[in-house]
Protein backbone atom coordinates (compact mmCIF):
# COMPACT_ATOMS: atom_id res chain seq x y z
CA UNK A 1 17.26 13.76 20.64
CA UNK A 2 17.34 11.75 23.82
CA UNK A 3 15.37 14.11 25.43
CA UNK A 4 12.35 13.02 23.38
CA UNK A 5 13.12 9.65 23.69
CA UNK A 6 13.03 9.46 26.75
CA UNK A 7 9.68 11.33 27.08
CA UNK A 8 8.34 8.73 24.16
CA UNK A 9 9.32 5.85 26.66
CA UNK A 10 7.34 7.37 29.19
CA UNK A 11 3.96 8.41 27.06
CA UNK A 12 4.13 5.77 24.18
CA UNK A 13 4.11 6.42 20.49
CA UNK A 14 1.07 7.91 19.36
CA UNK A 15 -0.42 9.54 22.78
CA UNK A 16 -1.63 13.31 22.29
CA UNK A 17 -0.57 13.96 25.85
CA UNK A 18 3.26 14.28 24.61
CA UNK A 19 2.54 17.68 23.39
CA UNK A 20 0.69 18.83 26.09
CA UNK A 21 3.82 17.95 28.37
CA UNK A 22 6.23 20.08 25.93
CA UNK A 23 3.64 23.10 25.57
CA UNK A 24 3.46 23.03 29.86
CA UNK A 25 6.86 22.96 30.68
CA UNK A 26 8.27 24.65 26.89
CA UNK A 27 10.65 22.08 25.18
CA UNK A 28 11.60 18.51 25.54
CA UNK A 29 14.93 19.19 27.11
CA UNK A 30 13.12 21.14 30.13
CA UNK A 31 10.53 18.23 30.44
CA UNK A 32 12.99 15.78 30.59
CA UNK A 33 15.09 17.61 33.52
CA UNK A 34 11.76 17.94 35.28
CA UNK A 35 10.33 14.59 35.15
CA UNK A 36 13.74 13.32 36.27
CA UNK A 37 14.13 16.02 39.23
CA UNK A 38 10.61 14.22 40.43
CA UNK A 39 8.28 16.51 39.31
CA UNK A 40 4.54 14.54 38.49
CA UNK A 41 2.65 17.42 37.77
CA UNK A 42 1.82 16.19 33.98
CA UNK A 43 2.13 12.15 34.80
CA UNK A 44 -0.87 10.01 35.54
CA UNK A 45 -0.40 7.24 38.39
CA UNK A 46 0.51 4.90 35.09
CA UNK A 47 3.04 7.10 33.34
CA UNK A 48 4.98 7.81 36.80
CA UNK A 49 5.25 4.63 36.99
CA UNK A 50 6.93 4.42 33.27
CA UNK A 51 8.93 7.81 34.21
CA UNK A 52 10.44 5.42 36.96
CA UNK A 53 12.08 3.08 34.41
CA UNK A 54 12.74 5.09 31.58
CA UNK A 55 16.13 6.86 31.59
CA UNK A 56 18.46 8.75 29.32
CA UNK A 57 21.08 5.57 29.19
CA UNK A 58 18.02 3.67 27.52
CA UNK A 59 17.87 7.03 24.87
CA UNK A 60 21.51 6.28 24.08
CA UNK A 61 21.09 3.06 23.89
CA UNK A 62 18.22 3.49 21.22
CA UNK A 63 20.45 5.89 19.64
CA UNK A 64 23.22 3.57 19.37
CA UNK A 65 21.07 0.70 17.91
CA UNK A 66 19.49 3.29 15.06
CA UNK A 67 23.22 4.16 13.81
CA UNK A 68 24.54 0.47 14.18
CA UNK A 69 21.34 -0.63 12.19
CA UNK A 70 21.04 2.38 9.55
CA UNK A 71 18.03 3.85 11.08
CA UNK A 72 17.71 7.67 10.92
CA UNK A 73 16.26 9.40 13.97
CA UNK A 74 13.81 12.59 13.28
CA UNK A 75 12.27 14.74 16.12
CA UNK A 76 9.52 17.38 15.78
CA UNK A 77 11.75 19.91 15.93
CA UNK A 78 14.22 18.72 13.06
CA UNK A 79 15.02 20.64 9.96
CA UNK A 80 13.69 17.42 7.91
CA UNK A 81 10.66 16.77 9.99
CA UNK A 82 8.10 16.55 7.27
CA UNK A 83 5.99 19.88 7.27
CA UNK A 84 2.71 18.61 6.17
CA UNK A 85 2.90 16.54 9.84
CA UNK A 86 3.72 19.68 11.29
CA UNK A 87 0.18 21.11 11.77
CA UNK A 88 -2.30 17.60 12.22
CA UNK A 89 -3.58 16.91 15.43
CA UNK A 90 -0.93 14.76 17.36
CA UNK A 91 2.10 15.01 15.15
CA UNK A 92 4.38 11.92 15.64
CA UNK A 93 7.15 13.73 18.18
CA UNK A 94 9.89 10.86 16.96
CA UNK A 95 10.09 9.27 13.83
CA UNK A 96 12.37 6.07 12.86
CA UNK A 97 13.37 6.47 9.48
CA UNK A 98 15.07 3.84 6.90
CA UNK A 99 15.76 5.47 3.77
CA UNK A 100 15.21 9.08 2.45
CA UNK A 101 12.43 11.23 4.14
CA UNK A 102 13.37 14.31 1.96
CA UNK A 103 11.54 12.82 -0.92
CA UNK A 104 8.08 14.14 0.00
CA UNK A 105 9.71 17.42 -0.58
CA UNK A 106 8.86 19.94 -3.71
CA UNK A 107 6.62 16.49 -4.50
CA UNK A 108 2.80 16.08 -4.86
CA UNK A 109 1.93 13.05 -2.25
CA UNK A 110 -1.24 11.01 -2.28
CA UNK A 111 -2.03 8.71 -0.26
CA UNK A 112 -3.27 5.03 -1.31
CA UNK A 113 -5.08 2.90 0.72
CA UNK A 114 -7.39 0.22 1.08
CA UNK A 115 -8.95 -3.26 1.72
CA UNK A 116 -6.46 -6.03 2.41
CA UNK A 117 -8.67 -8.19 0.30
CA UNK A 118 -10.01 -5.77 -2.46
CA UNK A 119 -12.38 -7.65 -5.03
CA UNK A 120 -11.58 -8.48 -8.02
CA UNK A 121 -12.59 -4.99 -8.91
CA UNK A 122 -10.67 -2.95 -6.43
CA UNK A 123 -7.87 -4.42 -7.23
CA UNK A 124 -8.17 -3.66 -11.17
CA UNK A 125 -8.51 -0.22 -10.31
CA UNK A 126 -5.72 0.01 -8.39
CA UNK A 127 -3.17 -2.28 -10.58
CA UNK A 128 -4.13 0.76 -13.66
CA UNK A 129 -4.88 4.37 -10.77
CA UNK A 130 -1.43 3.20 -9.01
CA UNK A 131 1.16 3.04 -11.90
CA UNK A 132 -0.63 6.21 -13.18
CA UNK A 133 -0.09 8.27 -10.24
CA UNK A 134 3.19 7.02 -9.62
CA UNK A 135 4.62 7.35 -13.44
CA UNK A 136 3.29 11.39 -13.27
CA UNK A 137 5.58 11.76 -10.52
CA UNK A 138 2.95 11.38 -7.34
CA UNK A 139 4.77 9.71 -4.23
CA UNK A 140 2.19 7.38 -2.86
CA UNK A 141 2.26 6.94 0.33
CA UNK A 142 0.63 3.57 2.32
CA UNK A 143 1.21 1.34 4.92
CA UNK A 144 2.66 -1.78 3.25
CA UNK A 145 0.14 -4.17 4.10
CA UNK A 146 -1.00 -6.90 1.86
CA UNK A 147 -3.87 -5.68 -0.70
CA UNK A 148 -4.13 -2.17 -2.16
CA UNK A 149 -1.27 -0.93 0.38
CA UNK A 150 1.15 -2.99 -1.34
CA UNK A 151 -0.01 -2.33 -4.84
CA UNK A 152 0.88 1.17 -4.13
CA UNK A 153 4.24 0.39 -3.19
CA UNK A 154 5.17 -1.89 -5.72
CA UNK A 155 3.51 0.21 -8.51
CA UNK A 156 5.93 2.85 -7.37
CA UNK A 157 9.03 0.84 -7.10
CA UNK A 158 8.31 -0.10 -10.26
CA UNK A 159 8.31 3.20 -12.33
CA UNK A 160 11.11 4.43 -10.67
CA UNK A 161 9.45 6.89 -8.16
CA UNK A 162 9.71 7.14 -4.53
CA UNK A 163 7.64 5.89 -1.96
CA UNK A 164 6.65 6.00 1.12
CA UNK A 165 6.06 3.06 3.85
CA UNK A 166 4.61 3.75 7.25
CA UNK A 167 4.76 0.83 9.96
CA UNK A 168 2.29 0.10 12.43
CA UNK A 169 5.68 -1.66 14.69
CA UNK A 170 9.12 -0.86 15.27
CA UNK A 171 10.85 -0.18 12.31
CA UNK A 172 13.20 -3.05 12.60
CA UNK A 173 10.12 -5.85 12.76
CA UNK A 174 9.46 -7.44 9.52
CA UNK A 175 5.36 -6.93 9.77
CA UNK A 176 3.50 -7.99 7.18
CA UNK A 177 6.18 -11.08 6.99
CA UNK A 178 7.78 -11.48 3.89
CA UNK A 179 8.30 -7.87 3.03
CA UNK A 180 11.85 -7.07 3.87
CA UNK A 181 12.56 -7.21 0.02
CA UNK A 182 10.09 -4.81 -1.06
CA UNK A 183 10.69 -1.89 1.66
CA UNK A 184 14.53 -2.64 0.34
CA UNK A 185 13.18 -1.73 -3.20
CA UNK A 186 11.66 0.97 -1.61
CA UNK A 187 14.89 2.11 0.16
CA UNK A 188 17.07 1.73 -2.68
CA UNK A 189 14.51 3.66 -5.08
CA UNK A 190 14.69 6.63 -2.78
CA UNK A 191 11.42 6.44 -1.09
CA UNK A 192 11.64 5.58 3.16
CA UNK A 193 10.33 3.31 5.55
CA UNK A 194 9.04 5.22 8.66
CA UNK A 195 7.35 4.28 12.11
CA UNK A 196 6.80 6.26 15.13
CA UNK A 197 7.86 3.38 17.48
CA UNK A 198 10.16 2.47 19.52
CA UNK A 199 12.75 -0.50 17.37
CA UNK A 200 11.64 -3.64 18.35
CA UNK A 201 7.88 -2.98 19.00
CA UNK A 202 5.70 -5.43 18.06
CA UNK A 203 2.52 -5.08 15.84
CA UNK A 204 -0.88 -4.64 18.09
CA UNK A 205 -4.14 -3.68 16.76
CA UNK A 206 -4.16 -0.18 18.22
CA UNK A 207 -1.31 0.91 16.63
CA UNK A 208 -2.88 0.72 13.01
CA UNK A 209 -5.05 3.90 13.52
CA UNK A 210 -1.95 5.56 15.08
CA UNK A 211 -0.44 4.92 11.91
CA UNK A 212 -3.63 6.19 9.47
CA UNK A 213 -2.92 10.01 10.69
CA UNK A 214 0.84 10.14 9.65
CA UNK A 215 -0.23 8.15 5.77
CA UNK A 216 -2.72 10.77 5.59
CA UNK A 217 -0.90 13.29 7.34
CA UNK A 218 2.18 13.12 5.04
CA UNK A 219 -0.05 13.82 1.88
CA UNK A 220 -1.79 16.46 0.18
CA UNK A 221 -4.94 13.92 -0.38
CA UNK A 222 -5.96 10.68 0.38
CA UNK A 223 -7.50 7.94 -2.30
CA UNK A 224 -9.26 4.81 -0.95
CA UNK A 225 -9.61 2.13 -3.57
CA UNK A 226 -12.37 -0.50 -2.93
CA UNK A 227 -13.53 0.84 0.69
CA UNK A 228 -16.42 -0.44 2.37
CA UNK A 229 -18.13 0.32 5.62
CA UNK A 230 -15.82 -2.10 7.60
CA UNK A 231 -12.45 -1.74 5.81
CA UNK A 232 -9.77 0.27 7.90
CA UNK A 233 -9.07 3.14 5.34
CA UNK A 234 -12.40 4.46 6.07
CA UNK A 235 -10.48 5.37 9.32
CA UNK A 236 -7.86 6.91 7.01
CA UNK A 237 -10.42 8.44 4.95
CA UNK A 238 -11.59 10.06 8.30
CA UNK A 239 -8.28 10.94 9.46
CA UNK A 240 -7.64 13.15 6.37
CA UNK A 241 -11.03 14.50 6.34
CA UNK A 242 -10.35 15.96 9.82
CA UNK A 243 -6.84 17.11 8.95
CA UNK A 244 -8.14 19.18 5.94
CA UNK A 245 -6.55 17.37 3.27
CA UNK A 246 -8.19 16.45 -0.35
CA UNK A 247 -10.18 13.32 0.17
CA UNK A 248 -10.74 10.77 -3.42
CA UNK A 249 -12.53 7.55 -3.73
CA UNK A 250 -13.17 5.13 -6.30
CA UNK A 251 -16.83 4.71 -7.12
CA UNK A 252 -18.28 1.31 -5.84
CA UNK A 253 -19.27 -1.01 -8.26
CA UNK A 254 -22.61 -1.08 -6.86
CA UNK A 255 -23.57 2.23 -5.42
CA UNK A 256 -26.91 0.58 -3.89
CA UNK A 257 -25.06 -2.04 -1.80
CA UNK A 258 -25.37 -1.14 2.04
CA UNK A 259 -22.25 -2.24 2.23
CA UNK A 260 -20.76 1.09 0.64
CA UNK A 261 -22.81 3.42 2.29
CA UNK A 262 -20.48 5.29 4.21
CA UNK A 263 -18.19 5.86 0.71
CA UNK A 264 -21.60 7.34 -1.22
CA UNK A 265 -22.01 9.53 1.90
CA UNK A 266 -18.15 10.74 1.84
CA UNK A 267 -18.84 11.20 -2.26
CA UNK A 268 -22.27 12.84 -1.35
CA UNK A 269 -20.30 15.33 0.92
CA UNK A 270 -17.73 16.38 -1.78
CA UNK A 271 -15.40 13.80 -1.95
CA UNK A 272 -14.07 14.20 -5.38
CA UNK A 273 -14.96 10.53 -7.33
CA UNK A 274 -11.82 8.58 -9.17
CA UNK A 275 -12.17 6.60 -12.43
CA UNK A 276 -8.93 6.59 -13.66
CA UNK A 277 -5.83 8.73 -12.24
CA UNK A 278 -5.90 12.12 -14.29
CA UNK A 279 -9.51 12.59 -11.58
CA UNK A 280 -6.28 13.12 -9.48
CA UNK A 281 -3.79 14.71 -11.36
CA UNK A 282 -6.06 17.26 -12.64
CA UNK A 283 -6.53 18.39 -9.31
CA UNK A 284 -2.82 19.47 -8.92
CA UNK A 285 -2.13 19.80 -12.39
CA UNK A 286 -2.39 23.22 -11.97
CA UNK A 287 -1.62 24.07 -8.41
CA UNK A 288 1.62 21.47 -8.70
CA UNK A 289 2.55 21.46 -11.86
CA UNK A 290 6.17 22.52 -11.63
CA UNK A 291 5.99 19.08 -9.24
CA UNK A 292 4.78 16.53 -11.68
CA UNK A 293 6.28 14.37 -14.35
CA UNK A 294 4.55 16.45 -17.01
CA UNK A 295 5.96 14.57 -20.08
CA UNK A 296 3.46 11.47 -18.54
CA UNK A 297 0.13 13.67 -18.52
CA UNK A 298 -1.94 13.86 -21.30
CA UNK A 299 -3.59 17.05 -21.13
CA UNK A 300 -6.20 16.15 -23.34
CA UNK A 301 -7.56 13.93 -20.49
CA UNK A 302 -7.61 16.68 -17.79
CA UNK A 303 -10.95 17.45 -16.31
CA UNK A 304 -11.56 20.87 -17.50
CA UNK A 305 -14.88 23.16 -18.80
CA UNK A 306 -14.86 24.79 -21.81
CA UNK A 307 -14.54 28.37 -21.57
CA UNK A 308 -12.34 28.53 -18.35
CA UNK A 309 -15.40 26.69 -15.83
CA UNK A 310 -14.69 24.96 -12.70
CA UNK A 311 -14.30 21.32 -11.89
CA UNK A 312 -14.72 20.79 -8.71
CA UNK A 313 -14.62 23.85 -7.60
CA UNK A 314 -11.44 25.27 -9.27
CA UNK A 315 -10.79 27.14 -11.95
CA UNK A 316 -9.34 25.21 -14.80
CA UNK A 317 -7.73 26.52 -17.93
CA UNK A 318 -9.26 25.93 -21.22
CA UNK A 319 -7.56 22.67 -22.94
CA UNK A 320 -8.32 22.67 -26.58
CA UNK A 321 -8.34 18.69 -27.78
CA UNK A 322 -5.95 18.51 -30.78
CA UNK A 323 -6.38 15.18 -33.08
CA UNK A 324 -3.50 13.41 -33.16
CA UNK A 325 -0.63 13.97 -36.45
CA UNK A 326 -2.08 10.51 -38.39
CA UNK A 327 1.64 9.68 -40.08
CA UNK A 328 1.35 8.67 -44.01
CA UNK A 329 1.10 5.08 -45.16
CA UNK A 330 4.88 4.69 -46.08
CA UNK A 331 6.06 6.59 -43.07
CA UNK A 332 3.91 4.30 -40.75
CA UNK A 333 7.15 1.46 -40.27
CA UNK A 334 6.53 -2.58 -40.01
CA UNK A 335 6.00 -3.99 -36.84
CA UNK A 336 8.88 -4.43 -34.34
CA UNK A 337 9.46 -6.57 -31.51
CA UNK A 338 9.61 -4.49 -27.78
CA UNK A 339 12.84 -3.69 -27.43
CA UNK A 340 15.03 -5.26 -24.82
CA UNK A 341 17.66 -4.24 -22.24
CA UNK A 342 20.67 -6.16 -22.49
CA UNK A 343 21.01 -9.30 -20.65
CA UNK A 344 17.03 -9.38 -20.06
CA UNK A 345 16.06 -12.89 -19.47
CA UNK A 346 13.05 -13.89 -22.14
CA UNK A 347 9.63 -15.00 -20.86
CA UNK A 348 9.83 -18.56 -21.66
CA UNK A 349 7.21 -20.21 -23.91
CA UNK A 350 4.15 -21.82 -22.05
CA UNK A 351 2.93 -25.03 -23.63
CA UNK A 352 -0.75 -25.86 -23.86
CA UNK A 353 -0.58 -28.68 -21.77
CA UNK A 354 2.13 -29.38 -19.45
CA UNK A 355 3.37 -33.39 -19.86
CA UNK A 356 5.89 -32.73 -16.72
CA UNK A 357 5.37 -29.97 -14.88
CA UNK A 358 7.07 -29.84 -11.57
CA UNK A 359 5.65 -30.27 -8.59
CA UNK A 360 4.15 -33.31 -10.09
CA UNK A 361 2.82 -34.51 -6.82
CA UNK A 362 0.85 -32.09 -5.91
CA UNK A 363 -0.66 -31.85 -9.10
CA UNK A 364 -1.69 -35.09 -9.19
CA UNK A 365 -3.76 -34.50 -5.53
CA UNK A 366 -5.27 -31.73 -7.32
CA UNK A 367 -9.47 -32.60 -7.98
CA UNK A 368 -9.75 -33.29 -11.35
CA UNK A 369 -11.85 -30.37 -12.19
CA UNK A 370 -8.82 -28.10 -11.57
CA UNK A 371 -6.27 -30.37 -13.23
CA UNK A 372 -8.60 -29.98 -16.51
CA UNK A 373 -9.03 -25.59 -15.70
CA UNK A 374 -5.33 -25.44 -15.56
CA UNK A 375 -4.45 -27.85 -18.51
CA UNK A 376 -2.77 -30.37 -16.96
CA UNK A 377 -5.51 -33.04 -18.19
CA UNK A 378 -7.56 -33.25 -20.92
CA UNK A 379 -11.70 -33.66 -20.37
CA UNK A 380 -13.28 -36.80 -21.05
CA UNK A 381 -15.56 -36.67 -23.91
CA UNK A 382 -18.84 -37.57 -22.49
CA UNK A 383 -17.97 -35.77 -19.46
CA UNK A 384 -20.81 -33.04 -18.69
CA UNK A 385 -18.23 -29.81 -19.25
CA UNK A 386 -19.91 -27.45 -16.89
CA UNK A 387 -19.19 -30.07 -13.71
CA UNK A 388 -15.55 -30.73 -14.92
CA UNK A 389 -14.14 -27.94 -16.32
CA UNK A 390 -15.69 -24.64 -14.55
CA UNK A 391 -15.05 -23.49 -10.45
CA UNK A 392 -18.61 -23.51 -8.97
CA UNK A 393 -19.88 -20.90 -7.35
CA UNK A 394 -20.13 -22.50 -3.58
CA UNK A 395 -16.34 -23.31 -4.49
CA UNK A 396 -15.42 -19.77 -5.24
CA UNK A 397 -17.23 -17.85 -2.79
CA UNK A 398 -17.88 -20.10 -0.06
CA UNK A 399 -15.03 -21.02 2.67
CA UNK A 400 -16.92 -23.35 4.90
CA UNK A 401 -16.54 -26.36 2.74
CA UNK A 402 -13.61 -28.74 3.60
CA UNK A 403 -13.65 -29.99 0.54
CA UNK A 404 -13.74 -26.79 -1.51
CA UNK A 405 -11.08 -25.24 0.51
CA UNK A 406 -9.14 -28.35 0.54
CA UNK A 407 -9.13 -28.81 -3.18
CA UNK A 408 -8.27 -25.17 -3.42
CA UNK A 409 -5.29 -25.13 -1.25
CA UNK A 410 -3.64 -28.45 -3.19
CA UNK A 411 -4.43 -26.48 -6.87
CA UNK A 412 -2.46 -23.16 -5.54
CA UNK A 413 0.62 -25.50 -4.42
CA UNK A 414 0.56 -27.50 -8.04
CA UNK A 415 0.09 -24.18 -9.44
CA UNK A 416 3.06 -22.53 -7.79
CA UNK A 417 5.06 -25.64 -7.52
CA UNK A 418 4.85 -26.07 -11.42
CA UNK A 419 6.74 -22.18 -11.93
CA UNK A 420 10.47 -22.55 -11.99
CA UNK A 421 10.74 -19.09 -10.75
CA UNK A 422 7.61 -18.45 -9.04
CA UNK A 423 4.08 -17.11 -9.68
CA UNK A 424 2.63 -13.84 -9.30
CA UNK A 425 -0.80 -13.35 -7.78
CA UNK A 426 -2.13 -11.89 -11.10
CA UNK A 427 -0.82 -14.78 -13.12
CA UNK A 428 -2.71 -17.22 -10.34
CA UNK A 429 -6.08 -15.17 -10.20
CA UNK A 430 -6.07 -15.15 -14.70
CA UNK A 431 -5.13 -19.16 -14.68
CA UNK A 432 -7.68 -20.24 -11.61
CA UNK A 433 -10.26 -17.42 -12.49
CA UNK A 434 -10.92 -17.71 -8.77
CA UNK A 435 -12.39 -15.26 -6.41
CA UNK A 436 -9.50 -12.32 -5.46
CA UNK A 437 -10.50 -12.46 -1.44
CA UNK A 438 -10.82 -15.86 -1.14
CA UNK A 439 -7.64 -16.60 -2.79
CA UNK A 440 -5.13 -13.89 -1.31
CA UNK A 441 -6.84 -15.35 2.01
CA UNK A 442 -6.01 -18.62 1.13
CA UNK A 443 -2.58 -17.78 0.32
CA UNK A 444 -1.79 -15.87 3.60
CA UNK A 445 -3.05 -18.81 5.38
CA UNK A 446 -0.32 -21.08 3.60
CA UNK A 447 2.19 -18.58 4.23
CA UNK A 448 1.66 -18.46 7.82
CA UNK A 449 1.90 -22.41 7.79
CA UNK A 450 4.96 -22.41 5.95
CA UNK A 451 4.14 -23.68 2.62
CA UNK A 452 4.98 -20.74 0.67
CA UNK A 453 6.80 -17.28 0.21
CA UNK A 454 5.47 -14.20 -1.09
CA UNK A 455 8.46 -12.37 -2.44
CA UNK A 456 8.63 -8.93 -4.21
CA UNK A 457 6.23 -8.15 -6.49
CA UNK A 458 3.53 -10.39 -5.15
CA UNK A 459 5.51 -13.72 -6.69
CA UNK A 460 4.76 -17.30 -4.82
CA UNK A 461 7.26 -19.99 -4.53
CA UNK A 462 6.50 -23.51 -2.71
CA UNK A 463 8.65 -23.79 0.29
């Protein structure tokens, strides 16, 4: 083990040349011994001049700070190195590892990825594909930044099946901030959190396509929700394409837009197309199906031919649609309320208009139009409705208003001020019915500035 760390202080994370070194002189233990003994043969002027810091004291002392801090160490050539990493180009030689790696195994993996700041239609697809994938059984596995990567995550931790997080920093650096509850969840519900970087690395640009190969490299196919020409999982998309793995996207809204070009080519070229998440599972239903949470799937909703055909290219059994068993009038019982758990707290009741809502100060510095959208005020009778009660469209979709933006910021802090216990992002985007980028932007700003926390589960509280 501190053989290859000490190699990965001398190449960096993520540099192809590390396996060149172990293929020249035949394992990391011999490279080690001869980069120490002063031979250069394999080191560039800038690496011997990291070979003359790095040392094997350094490795222990890495090693010691992994086991104080519950980080797992994983070398290429460890029993539980993930196999599907095994054979991409420029495997990760070290991997950092908080939680429980071993879930990817005897498991169908997809990977989900996408836009930080999906559109309002992105992100519907991926708040119903998600939960889908991850209630069959499917580990999803993303890079826990804010947008779709998140949604993946949480729509895991939420039906109970592992996932997996992969950093573009040292695993021990809270990047995106506010997260260190949700890769907990994902700890604790038997997924990991993984980076190939040294603890304590901070988060640089570069490192994020470092990071696409392993999500895509740890998965039997990759799905990117929302992508356009300039969002990073086209990188990812890229990635997986190279490293043979099953490529999905979501059709674009609007196919014509230039802006999705490079997604209609990918589709064009035999990506398979997603509308829902049995486009995925019935691609493994029948390779994986030993894998998958079968009592989930509804084969009725498989893609299949009648007669045995192919769907995209594979051979499908025949799936017979059987109408459902309608029950008789007096078995058919009276409505119930859901059941609940014991102890579950009940959602409380929301009245119309809020007399007293907290946060009362930041309500009132709210523009009036808002105040009257959110129910806080009543409209004026002879007021014109459409300029007092609806967001314009320069206010929605433009950011270069001081006035727009200003109003906007003041709503979100009445609006998350007035929750007791916080307010989710959906819950903002229903009550504003304001634009999904502009918002989450918004948001991140004020989290940045200190004005707000994003906790699990996408939830806002005011500072």
């Amino acid at each position: 083990m501190k053989d290859y760390l000490y190699i990965l202080q001398i190449f960096g994370a993520g540099n192809p040349r590390i396996h060149n070194v172990l293929q020249y002189y035949g394992s990391a233990e011999k490279a080690a011994a001869k980069i120490m003994g002063g031979d250069k043969d394999m080191l560039s002027p800038k690496r011997a001049e990291a070979a003359a810091t790095a040392s094997y004291e350094r490795s222990e002392r890495i090693i010691e700070y992994c086991e104080k801090n519950g980080i797992k160490i994983v070398t290429y050539n460890d029993d539980d190195y993930p196999e599907t990493l095994r054979n991409i180009f420029n495997p990760p030689s070290v991997l950092f590892v908080r939680g429980d790696l071993t879930c990817l195994e005897h498991r169908v993996a997809v990977a989900a990825v996408g836009p930080r700041m999906p559109d309002r239609y992105a992100a519907k697809l991926a708040s119903v594909i998600c939960p889908g994938l991850a209630e069959c059984g499917i580990v999803l596995v993303s890079g826990l930044a804010r947008g779709i990567d998140q949604t993946a995550h949480v729509s895991a931790v939420r039906a109970k099946c592992p996932t997996v997080a992969v950093l573009a920093c040292g695993i021990d650096v809270e990047y995106p901030a506010n997260t260190a509850r949700l890769r907990q969840d994902i700890e604790s519900g038997g997924g990991a959190v993984i980076s190939e970087l040294l603890p304590g690395t901070s988060c640089r640009a570069g490192y994020f396509e470092y990071r696409n190969r392993i999500i895509s490299g740890l998965a039997n196919g990759t799905l990117v929700i929302g992508g356009n020409n300039s969002s990073g999982s086209m990188i990812t998309a890229r990635q997986a394409a190279e490293q043979d793995r099953d490529l999905f996207f979501t059709v674009p809204a609007d196919t014509l837009s230039p802006t999705v070009s490079h997604v209609i080519r990918y589709l064009r070229d035999g990506a398979i197309p997603v509308y829902d998440h049995y486009d995925i599972i019935s691609e493994y239903y029948d390779i994986y199906g030993d894998r998958l949470n079968t009592e989930k799937i509804d084969q009725n909703r498989l893609g299949y031919l009648v007669g045995g055909g192919k769907v995209n290219g594979k051979r499908r059994r025949p799936v017979e649609p059987q109408p459902a068993e309608q029950p008789a009038a007096e078995d058919i019982p009276a409505e119930q309320p859901a059941e609940r758990t014991v102890g579950e707290k009940l959602p409380a009741e929301r009245p119309a208009v809020q007399e007293k809502p907290q946060g009362r100060a930041y309500v009132d510095m709210m523009p009036k139009k808002y105040r009257i959208l959110l129910g806080y005020e009543k409209p004026d009778e002879n007021e014109n409705d459409s300029e007092t009660t609806d967001i314009t469209e320069k206010e929605t979709a433009a950011r270069d208003g001081s006035e727009s933006v200003g109003g906007l910021r003041e709503t979100l802090l009445g609006l998350i001020s007035s929750s007791e216990n916080g307010i989710s992002l959906d819950e903002i985007l229903r009550r504003l019915n304001g634009d999904f980028g502009e918002v989450t932007e918004l948001l991140a700003d004020m989290e940045m500035d200190g004005e707000i926390t994003c906790k699990a589960g996408n939830v806002y509280t005011v500072n």
